[in-house]
C-alpha atoms as a PDB file:
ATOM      1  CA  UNK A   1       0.000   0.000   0.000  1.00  0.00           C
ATOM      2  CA  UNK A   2       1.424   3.310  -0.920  1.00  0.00           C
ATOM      3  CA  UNK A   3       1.988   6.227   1.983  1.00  0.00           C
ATOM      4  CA  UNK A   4      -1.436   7.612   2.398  1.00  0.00           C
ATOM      5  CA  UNK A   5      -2.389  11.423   4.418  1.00  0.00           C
ATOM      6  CA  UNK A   6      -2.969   9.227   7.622  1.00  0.00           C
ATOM      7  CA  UNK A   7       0.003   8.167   8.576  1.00  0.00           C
ATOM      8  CA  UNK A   8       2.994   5.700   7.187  1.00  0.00           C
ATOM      9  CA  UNK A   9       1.510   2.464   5.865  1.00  0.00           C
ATOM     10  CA  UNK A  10       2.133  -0.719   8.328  1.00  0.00           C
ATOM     11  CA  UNK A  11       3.867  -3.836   6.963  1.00  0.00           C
ATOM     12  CA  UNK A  12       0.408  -6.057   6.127  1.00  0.00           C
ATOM     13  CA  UNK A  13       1.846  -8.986   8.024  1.00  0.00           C
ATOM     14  CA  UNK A  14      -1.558 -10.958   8.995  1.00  0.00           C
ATOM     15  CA  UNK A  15      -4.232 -12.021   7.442  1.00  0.00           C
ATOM     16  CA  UNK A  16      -6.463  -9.836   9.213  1.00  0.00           C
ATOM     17  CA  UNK A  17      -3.917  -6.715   8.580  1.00  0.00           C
ATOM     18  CA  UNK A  18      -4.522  -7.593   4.720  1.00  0.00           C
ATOM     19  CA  UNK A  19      -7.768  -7.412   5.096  1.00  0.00           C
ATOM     20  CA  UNK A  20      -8.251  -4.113   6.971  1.00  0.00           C
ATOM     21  CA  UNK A  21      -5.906  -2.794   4.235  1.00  0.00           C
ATOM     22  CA  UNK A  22      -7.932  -4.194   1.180  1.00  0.00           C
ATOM     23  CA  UNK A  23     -11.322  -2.053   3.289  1.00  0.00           C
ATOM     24  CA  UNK A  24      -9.543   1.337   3.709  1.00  0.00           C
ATOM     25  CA  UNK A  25      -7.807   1.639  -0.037  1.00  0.00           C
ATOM     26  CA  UNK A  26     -11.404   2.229  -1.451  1.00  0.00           C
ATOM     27  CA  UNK A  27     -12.121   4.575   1.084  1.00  0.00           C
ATOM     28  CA  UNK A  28      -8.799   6.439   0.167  1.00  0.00           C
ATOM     29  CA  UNK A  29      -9.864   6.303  -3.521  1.00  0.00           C
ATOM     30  CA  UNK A  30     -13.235   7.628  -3.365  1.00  0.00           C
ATOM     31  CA  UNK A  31     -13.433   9.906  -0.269  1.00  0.00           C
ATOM     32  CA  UNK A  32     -14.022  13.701  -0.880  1.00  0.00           C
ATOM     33  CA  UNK A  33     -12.067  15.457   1.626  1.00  0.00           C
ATOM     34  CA  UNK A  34     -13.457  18.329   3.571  1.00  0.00           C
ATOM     35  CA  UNK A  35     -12.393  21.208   1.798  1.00  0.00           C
ATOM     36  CA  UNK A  36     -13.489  24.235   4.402  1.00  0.00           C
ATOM     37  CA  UNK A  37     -11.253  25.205   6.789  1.00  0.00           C
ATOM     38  CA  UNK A  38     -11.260  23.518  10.019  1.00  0.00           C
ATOM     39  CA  UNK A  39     -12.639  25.417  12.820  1.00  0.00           C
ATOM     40  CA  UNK A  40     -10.204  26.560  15.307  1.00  0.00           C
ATOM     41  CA  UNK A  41     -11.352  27.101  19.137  1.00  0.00           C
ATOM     42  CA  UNK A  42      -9.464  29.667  20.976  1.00  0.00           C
ATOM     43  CA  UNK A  43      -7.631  29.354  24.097  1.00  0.00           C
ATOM     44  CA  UNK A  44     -10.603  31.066  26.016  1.00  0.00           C
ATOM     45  CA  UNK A  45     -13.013  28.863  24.415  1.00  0.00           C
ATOM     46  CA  UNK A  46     -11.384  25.171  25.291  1.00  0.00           C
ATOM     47  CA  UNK A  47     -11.514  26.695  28.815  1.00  0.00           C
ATOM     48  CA  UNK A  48     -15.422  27.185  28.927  1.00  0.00           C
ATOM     49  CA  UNK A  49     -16.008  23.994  27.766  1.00  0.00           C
ATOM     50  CA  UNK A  50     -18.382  22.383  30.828  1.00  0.00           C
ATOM     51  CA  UNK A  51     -19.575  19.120  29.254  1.00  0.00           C
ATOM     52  CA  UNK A  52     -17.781  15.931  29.061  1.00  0.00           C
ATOM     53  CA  UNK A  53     -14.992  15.596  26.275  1.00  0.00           C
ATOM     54  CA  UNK A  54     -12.535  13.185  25.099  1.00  0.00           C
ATOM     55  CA  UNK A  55      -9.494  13.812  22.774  1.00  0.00           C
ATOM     56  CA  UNK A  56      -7.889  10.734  21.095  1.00  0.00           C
ATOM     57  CA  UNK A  57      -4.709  11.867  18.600  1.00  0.00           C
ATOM     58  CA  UNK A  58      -2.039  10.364  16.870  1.00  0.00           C
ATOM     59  CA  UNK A  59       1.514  11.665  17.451  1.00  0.00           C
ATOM     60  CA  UNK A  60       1.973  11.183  13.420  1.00  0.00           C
ATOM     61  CA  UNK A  61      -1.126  12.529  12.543  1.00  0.00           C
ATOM     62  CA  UNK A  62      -0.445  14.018   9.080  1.00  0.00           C
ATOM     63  CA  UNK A  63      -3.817  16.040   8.507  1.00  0.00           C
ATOM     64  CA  UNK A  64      -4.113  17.809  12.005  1.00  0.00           C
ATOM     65  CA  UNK A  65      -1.270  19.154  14.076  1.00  0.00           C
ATOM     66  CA  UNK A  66      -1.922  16.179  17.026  1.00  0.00           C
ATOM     67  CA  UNK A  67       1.302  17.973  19.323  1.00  0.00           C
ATOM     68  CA  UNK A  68       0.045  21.516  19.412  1.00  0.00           C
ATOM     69  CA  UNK A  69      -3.811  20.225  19.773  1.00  0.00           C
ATOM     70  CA  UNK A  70      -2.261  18.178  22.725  1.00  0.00           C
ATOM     71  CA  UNK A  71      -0.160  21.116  24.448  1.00  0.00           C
ATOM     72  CA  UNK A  72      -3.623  23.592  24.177  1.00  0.00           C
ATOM     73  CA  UNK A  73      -6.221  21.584  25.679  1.00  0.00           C
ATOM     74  CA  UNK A  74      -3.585  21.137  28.575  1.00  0.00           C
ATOM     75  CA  UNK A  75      -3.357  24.507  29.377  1.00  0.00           C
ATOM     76  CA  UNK A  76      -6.922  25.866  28.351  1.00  0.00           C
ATOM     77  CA  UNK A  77      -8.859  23.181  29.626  1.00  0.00           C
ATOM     78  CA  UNK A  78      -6.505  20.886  31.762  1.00  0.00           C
ATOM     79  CA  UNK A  79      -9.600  18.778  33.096  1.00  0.00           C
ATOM     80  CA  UNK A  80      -9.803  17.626  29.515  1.00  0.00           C
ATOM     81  CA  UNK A  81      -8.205  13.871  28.720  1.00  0.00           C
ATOM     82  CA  UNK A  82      -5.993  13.398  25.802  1.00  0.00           C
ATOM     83  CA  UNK A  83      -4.913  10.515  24.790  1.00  0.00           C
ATOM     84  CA  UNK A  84      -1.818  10.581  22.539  1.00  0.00           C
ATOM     85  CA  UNK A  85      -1.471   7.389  21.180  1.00  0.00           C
ATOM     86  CA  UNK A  86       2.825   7.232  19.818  1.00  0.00           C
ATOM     87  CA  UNK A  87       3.361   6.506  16.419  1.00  0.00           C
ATOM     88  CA  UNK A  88      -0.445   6.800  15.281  1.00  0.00           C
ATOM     89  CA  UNK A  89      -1.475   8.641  12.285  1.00  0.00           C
ATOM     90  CA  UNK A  90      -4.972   9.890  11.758  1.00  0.00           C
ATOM     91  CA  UNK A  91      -6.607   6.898  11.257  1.00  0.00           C
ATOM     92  CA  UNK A  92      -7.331   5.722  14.734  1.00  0.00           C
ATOM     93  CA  UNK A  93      -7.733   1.893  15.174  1.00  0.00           C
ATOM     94  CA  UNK A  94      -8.665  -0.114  18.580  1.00  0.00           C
ATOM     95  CA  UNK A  95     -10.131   2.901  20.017  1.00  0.00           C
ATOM     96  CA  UNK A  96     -13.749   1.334  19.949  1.00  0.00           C
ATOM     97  CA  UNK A  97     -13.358   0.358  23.731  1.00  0.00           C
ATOM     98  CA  UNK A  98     -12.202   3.550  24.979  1.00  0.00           C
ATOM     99  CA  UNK A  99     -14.856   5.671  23.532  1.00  0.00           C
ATOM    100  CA  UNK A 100     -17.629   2.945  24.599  1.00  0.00           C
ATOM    101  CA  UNK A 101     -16.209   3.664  28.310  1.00  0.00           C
ATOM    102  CA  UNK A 102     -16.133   7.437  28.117  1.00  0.00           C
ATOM    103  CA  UNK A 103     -19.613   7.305  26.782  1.00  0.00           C
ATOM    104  CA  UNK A 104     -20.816   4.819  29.495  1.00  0.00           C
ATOM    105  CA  UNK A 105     -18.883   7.186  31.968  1.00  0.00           C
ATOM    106  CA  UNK A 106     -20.500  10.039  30.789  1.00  0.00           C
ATOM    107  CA  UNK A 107     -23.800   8.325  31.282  1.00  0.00           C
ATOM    108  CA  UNK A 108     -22.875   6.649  34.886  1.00  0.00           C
ATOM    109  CA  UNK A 109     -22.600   3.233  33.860  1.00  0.00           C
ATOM    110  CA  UNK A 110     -19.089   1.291  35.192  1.00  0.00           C
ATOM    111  CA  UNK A 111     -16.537   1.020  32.379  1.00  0.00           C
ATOM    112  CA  UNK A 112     -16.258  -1.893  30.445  1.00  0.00           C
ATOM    113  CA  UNK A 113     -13.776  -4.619  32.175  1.00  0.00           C
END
């Protein structure tokens, strides 16, 4: 698989690696990117945020600048988790468990063991 926008492309060394590659390369092929500008919250306005939020980057995201969005929600809105996942692109995978957990969390309910 060639280098794609969300990171370096992993040696396919399982089967199920193959296959996960074979599903994205269509996606790559036929997505239409967002072409707006991103919206950009200010300092001030990370710091009024009052309901729950989670932040889940990769250090080698390619499309959003992961280290800078890291460093700002820690000092305008420190009660804010980030979770900075090393040598991660965009393309976030496993994270289905952690976001069931913060939602569950949010709601009450005892994370997921």
């Amino acid at each position: 698989m060639p280098d794609l926008a969300v990171g370096p492309t992993p040696a396919a060394d399982t089967v199920q690696e193959r296959a996960f590659g074979e599903y994205v390369m269509p996606i790559h092929k036929y997505f239409r990117p967002r072409r707006e500008k991103l919206p950009v919250f200010t300092d001030g306005g990370l710091g009024t945020l009052n309901m729950p939020v989670q932040v889940t980057v990769g250090s080698r995201d390619r499309l959003l600048d992961s280290h800078n969005t890291r460093r700002c929600l820690q000092q305008a809105a420190p009660r804010v988790p980030v979770s900075f996942i090393p040598e991660t692109g965009h393309l976030l995978k496993n994270q289905a468990q952690p976001v069931l957990d913060f939602l569950l969390a949010t709601q009450g309910a005892p994370p997921h063991a």
